[in-house]
C-alpha atoms as a PDB file:
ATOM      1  CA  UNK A   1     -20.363 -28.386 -37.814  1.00  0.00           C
ATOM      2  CA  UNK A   2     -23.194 -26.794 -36.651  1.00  0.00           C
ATOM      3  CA  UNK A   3     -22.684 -23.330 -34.271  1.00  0.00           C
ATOM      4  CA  UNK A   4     -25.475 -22.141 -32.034  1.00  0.00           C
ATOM      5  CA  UNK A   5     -25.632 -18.472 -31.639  1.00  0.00           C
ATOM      6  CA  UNK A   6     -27.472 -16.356 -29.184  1.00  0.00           C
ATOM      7  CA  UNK A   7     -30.335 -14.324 -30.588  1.00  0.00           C
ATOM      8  CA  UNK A   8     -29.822 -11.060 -29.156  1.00  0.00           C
ATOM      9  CA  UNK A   9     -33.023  -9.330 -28.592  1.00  0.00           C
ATOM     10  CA  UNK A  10     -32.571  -5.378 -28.218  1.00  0.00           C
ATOM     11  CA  UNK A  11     -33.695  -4.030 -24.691  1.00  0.00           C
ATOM     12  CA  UNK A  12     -33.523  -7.574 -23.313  1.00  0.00           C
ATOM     13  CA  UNK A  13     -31.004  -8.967 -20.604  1.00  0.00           C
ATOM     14  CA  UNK A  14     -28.740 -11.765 -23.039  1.00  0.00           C
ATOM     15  CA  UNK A  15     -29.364 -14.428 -20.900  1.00  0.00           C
ATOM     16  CA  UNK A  16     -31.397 -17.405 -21.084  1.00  0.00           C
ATOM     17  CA  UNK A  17     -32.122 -20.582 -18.733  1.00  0.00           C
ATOM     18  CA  UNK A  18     -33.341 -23.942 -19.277  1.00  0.00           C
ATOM     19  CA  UNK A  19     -35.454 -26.408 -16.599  1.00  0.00           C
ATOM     20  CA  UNK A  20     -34.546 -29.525 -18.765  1.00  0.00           C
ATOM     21  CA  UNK A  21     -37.066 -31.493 -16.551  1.00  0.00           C
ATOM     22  CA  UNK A  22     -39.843 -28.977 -17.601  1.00  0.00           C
ATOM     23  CA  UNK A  23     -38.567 -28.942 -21.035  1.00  0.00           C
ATOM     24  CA  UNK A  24     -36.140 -29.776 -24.139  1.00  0.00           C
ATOM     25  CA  UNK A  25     -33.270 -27.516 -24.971  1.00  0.00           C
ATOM     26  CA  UNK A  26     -34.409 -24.896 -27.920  1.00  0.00           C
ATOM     27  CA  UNK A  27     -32.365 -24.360 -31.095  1.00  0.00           C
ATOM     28  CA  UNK A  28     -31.193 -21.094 -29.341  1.00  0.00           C
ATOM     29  CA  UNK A  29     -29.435 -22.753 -26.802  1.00  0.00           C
ATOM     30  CA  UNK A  30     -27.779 -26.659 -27.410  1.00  0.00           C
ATOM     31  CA  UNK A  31     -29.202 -28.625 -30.201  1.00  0.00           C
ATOM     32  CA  UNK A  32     -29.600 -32.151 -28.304  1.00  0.00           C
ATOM     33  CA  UNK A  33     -29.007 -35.012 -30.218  1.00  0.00           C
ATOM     34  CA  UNK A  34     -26.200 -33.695 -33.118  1.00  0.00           C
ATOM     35  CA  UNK A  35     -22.533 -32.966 -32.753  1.00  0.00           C
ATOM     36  CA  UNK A  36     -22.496 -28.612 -32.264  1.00  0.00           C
ATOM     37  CA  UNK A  37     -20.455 -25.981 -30.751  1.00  0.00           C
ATOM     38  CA  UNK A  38     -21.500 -22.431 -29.338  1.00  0.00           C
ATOM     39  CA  UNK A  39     -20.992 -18.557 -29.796  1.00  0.00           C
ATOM     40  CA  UNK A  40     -21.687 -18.319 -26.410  1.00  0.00           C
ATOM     41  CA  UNK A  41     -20.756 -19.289 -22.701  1.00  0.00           C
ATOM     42  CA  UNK A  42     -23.161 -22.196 -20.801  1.00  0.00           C
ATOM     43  CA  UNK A  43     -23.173 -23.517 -17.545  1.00  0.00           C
ATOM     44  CA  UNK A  44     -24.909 -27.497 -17.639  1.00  0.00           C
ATOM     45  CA  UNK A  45     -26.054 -28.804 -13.746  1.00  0.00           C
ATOM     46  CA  UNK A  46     -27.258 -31.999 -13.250  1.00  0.00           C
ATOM     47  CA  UNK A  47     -29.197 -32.052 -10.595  1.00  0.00           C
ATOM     48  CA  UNK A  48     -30.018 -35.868 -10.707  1.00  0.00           C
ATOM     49  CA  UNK A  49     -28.702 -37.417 -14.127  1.00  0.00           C
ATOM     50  CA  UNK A  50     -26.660 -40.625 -15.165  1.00  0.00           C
ATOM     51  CA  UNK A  51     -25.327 -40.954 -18.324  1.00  0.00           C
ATOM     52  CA  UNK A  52     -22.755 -39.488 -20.832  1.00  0.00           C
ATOM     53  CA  UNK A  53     -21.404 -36.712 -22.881  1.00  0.00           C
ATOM     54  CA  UNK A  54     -18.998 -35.725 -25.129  1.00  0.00           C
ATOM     55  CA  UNK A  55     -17.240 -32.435 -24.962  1.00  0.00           C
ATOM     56  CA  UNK A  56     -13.719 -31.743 -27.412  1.00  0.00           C
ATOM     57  CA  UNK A  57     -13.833 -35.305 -28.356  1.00  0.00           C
ATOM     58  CA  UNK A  58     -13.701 -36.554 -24.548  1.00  0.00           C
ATOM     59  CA  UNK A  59     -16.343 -38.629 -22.765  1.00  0.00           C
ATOM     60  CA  UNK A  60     -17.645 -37.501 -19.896  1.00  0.00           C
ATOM     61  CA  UNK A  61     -19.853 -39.491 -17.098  1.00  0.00           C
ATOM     62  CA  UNK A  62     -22.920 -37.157 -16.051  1.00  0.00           C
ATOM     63  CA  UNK A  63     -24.281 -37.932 -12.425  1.00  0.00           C
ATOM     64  CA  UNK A  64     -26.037 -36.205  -9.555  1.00  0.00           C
ATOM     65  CA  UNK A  65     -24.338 -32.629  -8.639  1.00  0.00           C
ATOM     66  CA  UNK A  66     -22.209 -32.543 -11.363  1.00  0.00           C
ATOM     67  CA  UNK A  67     -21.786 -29.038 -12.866  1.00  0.00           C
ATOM     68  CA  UNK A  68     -20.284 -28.719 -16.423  1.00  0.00           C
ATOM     69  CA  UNK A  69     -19.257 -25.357 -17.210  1.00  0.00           C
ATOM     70  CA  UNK A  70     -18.304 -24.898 -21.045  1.00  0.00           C
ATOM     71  CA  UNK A  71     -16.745 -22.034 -22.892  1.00  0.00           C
ATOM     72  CA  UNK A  72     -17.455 -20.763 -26.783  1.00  0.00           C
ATOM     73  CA  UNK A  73     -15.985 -23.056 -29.378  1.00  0.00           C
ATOM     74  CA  UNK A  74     -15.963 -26.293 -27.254  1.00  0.00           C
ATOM     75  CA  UNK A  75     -17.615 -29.382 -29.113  1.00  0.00           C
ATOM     76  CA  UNK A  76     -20.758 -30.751 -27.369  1.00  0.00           C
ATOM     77  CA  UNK A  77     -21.984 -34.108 -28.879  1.00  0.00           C
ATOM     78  CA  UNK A  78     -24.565 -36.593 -26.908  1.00  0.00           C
ATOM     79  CA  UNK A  79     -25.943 -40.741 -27.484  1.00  0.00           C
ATOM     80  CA  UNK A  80     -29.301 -39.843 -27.380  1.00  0.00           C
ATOM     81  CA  UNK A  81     -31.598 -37.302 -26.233  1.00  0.00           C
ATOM     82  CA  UNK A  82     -30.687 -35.160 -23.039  1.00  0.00           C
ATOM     83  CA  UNK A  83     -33.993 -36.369 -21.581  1.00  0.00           C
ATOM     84  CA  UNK A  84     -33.292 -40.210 -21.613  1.00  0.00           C
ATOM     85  CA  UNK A  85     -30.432 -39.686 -18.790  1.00  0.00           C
ATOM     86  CA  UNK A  86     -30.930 -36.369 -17.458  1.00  0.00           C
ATOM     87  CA  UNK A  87     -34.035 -36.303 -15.256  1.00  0.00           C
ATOM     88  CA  UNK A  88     -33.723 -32.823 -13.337  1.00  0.00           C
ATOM     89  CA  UNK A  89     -31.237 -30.375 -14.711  1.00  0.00           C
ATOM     90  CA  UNK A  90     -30.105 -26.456 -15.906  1.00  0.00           C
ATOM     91  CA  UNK A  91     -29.097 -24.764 -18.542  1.00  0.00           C
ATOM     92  CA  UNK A  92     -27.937 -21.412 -18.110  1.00  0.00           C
ATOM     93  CA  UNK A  93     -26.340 -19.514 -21.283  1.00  0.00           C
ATOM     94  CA  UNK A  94     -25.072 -16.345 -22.000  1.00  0.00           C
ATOM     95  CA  UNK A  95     -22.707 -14.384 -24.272  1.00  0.00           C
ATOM     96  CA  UNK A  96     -19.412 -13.308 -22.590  1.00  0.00           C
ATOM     97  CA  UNK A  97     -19.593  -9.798 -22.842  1.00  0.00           C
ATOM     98  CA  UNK A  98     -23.047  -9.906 -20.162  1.00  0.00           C
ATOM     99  CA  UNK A  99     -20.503  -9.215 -17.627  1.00  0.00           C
ATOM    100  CA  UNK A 100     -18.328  -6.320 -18.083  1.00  0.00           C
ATOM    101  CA  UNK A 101     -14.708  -6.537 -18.481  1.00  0.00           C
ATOM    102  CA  UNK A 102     -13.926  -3.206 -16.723  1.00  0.00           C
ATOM    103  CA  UNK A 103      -9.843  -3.710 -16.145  1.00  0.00           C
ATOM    104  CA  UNK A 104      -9.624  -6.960 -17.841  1.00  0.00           C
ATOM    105  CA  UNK A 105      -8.358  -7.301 -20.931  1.00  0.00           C
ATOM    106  CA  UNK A 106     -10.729  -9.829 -22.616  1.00  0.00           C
ATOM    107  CA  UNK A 107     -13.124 -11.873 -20.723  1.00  0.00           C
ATOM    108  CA  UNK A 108     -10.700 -15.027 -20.361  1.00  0.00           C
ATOM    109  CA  UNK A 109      -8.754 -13.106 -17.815  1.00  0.00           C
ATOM    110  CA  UNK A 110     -12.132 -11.946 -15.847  1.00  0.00           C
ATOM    111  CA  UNK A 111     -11.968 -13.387 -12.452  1.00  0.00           C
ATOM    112  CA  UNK A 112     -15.792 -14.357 -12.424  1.00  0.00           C
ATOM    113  CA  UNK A 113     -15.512 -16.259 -16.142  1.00  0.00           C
ATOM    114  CA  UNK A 114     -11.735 -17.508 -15.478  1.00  0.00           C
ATOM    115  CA  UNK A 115     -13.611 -21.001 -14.830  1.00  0.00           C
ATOM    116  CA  UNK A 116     -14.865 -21.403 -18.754  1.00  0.00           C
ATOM    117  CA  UNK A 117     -11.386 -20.442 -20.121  1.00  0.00           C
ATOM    118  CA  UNK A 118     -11.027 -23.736 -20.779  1.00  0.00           C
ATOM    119  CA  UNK A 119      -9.641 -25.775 -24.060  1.00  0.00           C
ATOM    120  CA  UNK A 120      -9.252 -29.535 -24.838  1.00  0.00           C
ATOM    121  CA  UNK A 121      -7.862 -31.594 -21.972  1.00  0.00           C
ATOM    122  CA  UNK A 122      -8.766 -29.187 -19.571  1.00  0.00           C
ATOM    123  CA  UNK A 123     -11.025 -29.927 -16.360  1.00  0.00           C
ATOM    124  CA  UNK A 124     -14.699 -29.139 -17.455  1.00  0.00           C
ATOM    125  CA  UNK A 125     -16.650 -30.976 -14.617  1.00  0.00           C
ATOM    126  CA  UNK A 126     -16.974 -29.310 -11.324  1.00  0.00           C
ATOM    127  CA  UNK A 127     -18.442 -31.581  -7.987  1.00  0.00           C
ATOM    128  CA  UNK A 128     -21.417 -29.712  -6.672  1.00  0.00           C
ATOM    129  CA  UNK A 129     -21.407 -31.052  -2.299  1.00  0.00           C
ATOM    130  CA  UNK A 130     -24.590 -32.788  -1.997  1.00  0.00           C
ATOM    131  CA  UNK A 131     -25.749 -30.583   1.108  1.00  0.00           C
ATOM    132  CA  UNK A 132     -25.287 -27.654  -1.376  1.00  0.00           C
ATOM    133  CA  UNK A 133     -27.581 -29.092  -4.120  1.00  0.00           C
ATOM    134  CA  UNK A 134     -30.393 -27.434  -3.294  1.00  0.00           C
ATOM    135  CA  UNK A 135     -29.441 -24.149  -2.788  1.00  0.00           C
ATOM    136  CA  UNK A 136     -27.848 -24.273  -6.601  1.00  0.00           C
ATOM    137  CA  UNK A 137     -31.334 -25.275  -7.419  1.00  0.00           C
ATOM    138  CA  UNK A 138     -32.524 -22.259  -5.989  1.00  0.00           C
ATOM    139  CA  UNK A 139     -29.948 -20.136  -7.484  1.00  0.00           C
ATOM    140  CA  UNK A 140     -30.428 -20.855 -10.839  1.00  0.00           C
ATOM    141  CA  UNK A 141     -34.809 -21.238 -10.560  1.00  0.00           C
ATOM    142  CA  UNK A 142     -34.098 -17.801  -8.845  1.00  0.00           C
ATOM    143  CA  UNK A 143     -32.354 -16.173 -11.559  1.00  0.00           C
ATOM    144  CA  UNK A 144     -35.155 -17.786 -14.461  1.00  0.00           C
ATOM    145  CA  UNK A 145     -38.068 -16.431 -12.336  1.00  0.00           C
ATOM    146  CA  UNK A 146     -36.733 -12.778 -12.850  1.00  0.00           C
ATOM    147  CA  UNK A 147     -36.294 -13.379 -16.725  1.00  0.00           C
ATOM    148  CA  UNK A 148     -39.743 -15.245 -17.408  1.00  0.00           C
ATOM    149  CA  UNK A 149     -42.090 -12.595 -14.828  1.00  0.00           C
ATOM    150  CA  UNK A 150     -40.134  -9.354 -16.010  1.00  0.00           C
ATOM    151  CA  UNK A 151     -41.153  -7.489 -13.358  1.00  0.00           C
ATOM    152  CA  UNK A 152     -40.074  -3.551 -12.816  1.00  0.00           C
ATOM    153  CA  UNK A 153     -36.488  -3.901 -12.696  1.00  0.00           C
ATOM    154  CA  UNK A 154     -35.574  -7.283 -14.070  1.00  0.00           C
ATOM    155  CA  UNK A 155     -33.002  -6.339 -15.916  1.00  0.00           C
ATOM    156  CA  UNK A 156     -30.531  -5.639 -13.590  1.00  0.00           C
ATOM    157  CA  UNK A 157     -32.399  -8.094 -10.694  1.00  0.00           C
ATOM    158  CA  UNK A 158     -31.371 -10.944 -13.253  1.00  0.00           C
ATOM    159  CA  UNK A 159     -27.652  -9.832 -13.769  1.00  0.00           C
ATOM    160  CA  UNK A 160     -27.152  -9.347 -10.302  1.00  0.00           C
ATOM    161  CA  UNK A 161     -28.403 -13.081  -9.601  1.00  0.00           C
ATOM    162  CA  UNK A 162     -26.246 -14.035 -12.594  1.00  0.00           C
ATOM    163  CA  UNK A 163     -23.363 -12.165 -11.079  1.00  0.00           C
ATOM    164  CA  UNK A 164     -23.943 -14.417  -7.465  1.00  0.00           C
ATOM    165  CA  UNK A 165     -24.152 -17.277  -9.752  1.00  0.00           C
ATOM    166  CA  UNK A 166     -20.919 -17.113 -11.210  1.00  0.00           C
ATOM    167  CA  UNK A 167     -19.293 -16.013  -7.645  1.00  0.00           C
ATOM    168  CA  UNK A 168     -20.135 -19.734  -6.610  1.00  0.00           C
ATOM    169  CA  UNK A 169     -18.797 -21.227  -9.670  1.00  0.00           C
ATOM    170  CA  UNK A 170     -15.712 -19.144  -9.311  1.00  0.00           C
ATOM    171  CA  UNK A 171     -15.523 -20.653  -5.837  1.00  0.00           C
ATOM    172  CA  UNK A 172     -16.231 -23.963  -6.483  1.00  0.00           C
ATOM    173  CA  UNK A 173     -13.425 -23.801  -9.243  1.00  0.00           C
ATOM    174  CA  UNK A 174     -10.867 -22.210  -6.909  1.00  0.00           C
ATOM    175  CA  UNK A 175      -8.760 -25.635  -6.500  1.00  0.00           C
ATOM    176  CA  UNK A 176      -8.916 -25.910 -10.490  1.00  0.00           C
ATOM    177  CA  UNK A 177      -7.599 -22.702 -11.659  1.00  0.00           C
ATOM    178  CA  UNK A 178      -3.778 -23.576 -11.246  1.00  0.00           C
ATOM    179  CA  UNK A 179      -4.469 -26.417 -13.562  1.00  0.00           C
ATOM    180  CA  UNK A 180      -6.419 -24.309 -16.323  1.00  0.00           C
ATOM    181  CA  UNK A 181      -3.738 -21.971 -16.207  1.00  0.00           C
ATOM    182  CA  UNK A 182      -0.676 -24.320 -17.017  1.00  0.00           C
ATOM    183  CA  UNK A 183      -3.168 -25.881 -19.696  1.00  0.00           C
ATOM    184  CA  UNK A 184      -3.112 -23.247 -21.648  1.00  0.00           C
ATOM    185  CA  UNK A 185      -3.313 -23.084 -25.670  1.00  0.00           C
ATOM    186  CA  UNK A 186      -0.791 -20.848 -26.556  1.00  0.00           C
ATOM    187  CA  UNK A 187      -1.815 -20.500 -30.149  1.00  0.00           C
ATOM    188  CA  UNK A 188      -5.142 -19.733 -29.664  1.00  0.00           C
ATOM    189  CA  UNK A 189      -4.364 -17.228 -26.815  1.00  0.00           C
ATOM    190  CA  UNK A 190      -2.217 -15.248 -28.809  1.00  0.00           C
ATOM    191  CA  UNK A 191      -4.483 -15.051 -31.747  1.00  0.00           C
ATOM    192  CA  UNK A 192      -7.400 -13.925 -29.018  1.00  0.00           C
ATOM    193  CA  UNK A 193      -4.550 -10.989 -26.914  1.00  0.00           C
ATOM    194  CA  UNK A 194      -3.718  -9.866 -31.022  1.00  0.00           C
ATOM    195  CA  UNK A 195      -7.682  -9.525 -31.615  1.00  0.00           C
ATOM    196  CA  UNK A 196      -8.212  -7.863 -28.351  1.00  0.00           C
ATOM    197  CA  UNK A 197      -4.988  -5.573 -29.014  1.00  0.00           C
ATOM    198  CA  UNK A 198      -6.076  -4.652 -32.514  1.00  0.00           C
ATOM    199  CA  UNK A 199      -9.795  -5.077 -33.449  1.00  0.00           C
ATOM    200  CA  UNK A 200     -10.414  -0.909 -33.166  1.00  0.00           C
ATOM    201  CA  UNK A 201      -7.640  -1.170 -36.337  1.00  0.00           C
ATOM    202  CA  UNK A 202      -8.980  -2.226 -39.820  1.00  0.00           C
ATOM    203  CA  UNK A 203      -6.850  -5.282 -39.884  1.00  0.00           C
ATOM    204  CA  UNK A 204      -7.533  -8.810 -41.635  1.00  0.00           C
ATOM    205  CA  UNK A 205      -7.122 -12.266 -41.365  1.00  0.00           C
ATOM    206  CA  UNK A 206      -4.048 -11.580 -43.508  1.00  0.00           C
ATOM    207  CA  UNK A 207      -2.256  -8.865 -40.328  1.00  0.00           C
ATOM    208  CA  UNK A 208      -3.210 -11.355 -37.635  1.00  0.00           C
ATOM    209  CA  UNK A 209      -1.271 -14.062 -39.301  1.00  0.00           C
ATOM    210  CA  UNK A 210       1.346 -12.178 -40.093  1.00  0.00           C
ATOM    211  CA  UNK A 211       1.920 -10.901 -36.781  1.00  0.00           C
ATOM    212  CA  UNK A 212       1.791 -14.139 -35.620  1.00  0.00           C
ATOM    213  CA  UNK A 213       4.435 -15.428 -38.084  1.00  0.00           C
ATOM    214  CA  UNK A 214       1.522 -17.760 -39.711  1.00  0.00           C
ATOM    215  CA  UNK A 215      -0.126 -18.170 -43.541  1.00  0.00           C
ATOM    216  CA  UNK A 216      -3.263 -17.145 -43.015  1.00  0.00           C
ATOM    217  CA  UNK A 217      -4.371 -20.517 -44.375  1.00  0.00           C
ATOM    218  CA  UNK A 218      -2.826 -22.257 -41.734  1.00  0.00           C
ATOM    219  CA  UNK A 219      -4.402 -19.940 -38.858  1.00  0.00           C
ATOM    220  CA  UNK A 220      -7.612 -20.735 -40.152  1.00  0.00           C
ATOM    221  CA  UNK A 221      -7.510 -23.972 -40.178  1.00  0.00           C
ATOM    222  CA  UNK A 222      -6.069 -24.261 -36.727  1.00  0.00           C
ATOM    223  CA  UNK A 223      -8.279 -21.981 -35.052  1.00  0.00           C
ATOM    224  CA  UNK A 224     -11.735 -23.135 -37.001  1.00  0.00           C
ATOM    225  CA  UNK A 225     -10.609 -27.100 -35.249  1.00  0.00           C
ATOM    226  CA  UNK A 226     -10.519 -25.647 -32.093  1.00  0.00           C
ATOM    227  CA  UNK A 227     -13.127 -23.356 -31.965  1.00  0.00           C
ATOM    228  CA  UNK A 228     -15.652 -24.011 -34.331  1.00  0.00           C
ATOM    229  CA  UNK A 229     -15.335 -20.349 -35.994  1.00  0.00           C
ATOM    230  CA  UNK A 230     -12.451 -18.585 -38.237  1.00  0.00           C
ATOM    231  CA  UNK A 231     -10.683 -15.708 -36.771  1.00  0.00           C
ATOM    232  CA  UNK A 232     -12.297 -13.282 -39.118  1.00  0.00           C
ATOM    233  CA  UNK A 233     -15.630 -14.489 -36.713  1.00  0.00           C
ATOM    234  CA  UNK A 234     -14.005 -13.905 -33.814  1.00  0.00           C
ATOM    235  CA  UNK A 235     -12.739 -10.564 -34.729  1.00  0.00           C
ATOM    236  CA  UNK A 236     -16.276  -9.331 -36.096  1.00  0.00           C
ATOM    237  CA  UNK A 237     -17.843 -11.059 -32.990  1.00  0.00           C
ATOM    238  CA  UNK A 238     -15.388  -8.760 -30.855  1.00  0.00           C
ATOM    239  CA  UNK A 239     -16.068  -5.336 -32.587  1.00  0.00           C
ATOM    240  CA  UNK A 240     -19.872  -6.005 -32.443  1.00  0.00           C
ATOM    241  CA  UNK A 241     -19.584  -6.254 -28.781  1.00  0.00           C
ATOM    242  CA  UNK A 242     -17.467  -3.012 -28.277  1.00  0.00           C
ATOM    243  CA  UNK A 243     -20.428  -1.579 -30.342  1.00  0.00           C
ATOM    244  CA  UNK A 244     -23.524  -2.575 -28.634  1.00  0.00           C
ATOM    245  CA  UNK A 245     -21.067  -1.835 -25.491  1.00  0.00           C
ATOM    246  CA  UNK A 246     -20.316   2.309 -27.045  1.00  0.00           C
ATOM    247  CA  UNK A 247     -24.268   2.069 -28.992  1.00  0.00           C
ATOM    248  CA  UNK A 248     -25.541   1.419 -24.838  1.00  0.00           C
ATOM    249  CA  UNK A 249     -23.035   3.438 -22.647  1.00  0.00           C
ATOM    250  CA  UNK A 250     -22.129   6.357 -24.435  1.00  0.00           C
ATOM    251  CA  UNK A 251     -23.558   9.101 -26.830  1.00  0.00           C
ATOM    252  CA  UNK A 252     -21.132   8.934 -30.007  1.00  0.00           C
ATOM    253  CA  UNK A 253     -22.491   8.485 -33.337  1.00  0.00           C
ATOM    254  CA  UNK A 254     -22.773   5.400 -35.388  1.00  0.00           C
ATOM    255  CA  UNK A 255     -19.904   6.678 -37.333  1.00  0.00           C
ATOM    256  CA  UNK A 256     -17.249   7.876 -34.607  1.00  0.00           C
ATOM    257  CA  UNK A 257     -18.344   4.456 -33.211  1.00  0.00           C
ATOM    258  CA  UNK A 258     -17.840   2.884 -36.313  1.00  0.00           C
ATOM    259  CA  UNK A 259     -14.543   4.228 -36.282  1.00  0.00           C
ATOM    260  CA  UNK A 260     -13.620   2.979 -33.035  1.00  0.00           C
ATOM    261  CA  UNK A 261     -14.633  -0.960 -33.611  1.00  0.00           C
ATOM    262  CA  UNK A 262     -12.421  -1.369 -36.823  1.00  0.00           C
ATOM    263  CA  UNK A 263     -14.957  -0.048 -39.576  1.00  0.00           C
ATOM    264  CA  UNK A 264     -13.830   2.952 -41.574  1.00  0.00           C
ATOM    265  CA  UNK A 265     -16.593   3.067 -43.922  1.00  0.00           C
ATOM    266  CA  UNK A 266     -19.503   3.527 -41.660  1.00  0.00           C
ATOM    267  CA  UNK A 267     -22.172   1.943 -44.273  1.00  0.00           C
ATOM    268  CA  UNK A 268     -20.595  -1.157 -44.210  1.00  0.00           C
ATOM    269  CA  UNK A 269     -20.397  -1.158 -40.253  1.00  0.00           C
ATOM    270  CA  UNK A 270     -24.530  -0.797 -40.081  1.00  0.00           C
ATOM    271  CA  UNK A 271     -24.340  -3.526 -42.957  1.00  0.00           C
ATOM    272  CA  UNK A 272     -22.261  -5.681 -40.587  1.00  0.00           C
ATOM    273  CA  UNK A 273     -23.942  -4.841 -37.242  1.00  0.00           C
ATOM    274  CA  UNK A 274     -27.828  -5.608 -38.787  1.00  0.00           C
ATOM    275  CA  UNK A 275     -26.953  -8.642 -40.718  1.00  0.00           C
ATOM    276  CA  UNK A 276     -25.718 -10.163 -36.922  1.00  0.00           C
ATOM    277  CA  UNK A 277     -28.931  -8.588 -35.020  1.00  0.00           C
ATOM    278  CA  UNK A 278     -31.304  -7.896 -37.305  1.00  0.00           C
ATOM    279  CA  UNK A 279     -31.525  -4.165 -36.397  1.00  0.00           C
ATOM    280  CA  UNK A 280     -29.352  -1.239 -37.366  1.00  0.00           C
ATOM    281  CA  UNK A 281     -27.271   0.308 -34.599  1.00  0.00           C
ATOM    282  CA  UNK A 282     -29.179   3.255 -34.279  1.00  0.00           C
ATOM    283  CA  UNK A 283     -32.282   0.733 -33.418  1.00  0.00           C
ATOM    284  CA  UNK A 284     -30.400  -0.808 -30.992  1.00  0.00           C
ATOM    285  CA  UNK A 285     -29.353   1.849 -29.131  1.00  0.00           C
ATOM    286  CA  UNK A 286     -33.270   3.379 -29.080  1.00  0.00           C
ATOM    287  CA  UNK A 287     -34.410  -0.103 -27.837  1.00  0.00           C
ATOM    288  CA  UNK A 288     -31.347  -0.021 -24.934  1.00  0.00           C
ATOM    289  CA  UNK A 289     -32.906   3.026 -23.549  1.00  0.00           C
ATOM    290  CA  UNK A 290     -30.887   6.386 -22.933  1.00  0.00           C
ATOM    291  CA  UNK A 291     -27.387   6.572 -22.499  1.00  0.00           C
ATOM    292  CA  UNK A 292     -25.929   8.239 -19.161  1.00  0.00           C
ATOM    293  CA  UNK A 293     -24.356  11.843 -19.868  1.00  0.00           C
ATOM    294  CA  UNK A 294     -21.365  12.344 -21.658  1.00  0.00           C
ATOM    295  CA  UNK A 295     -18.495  13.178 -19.748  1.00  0.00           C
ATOM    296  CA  UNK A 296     -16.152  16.043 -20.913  1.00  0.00           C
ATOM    297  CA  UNK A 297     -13.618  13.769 -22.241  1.00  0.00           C
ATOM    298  CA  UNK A 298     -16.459  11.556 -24.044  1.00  0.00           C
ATOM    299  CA  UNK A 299     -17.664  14.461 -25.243  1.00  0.00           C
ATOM    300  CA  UNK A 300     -14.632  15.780 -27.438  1.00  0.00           C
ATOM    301  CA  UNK A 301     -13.976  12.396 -28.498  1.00  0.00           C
ATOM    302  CA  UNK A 302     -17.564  12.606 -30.280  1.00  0.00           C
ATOM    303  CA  UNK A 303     -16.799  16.015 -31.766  1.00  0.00           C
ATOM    304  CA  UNK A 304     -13.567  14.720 -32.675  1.00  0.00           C
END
């Protein structure tokens, strides 16, 4: 099955919308007309639509107002071209880690992205109020003026319009969230709290199975159905955001960052990190800009 990723460009916000009315979806963002999943999180509003969609297997009526919000791993599949039965509509897509999780654990159990921790048989259409429809509109045309003008500042203008963005899903989801939560997938939420536990360890496919009393033949297979990606993925996809997060907001070197995000052997870490953006780490961090200064307990930890 085919899996979009998000290109990643260094020195960029990663964060991307689409006017579907103005044009067709790139190969970046959701291939329209084949069965795919996603690295990455999307929010889908139609604004004035009628037709259908398929997400995890499950058809899905698309009208006016509806708002689909759809998290990494879920299967998208369509009848026809997005521009036969959508004729005004967003698409707004992003990579979880745009909003930091600060306390939180892993982004599932961020309050703002709580609304796209959702699996199969979960809700994943919210009811946008008619007298509201506009100023969604606005919102989101708001928030892909910043990214396409790039004006002084855009950076952080866009993910603080993102941020507002996701405040009014969050809202709109509020009567939902009881329901998400007892809908839970145990498996996969236990293989996601032993990645977020462990990925600073140089464990394998092998340790997360065990640890979860699985073959690692077994986990594979489970997790690949439901997500669209094997844990090994999911656990590189989670130390390359802890790096771009240390390669951004802190001064260590590639190898005591290395270190940190699973990799003993530092070459293979700038291996890893280039073939998924096409830069070395090093690169990155000189396109991100300077880092702030190093506090004194940051600062021992480098020497360390």
């Amino acid at each position: 099955m085919p899996v979009a990723e998000f290109r990643r460009v260094p020195g960029a916000p990663p964060m991307a919308v689409e006017h579907l009315s103005e044009q067709p979806l790139t190969a970046d963002a959701l291939p329209a007309g084949q069965t795919h999943t996603h690295d990455f999180l999307v929010l889908f509003y139609a604004h004035r639509a009628s037709g259908t969609i398929g997400i995890d297997e499950r058809s899905w009526l698309v009208t006016d107002g509806d708002l689909f919000v759809i998290a990494p791993g879920q299967v998208l599949s369509f009848t026809g071209p997005i521009a036969e039965f959508v004729d005004d509509g967003w698409v707004v897509f992003f990579p979880a880690d745009v909003i930091r999780g600060g306390a939180y654990s892993s982004w599932r159990a961020h309050p703002l992205l709580f609304p796209f921790a959702q699996g199969i048989d979960r809700p994943q259409r919210l009811r946008i109020p008619a007298a509201e429809r506009p100023s969604w509109v606005e919102r989101i045309a708001t928030l892909d003026t910043e990214l396409r003008a790039r004006r002084d500042g855009y950076q952080e203008a866009a993910l603080a319009h993102l941020t507002l963005l996701l405040v009014a899903v969050s809202r709109l989801a509020i009567d939902v969230t009881g329901e998400l939560r007892s809908a839970d997938e145990p498996l996969l939420a236990a293989v996601f709290d032993v990645i977020e536990q462990r990925y600073h360890e140089p464990i394998s496919l092998t340790d997360i199975a065990a640890e979860l009393s699985l073959t690692a033949g077994h986990l594979t297979t489970v997790v690949r159905r439901k997500t669209g990606r094997t844990v090994q993925r999911w656990l590189t996809e989670r130390r390359m955001q802890q790096a771009r997060l240390l390669l951004t907001d802190t001064k260590l070197t590639v190898a005591a960052i290395s270190r940190r995000v699973g990799y003993p052997d530092v070459s293979y870490f700038i291996k890893r990190f280039r073939a998924d953006h096409e830069v070395t780490p090093a690169q990155w961090r000189h396109a991100a800009g300077p880092a702030p200064p190093l506090s004194r307990s940051t600062d021992r930890r480098a020497r360390g």
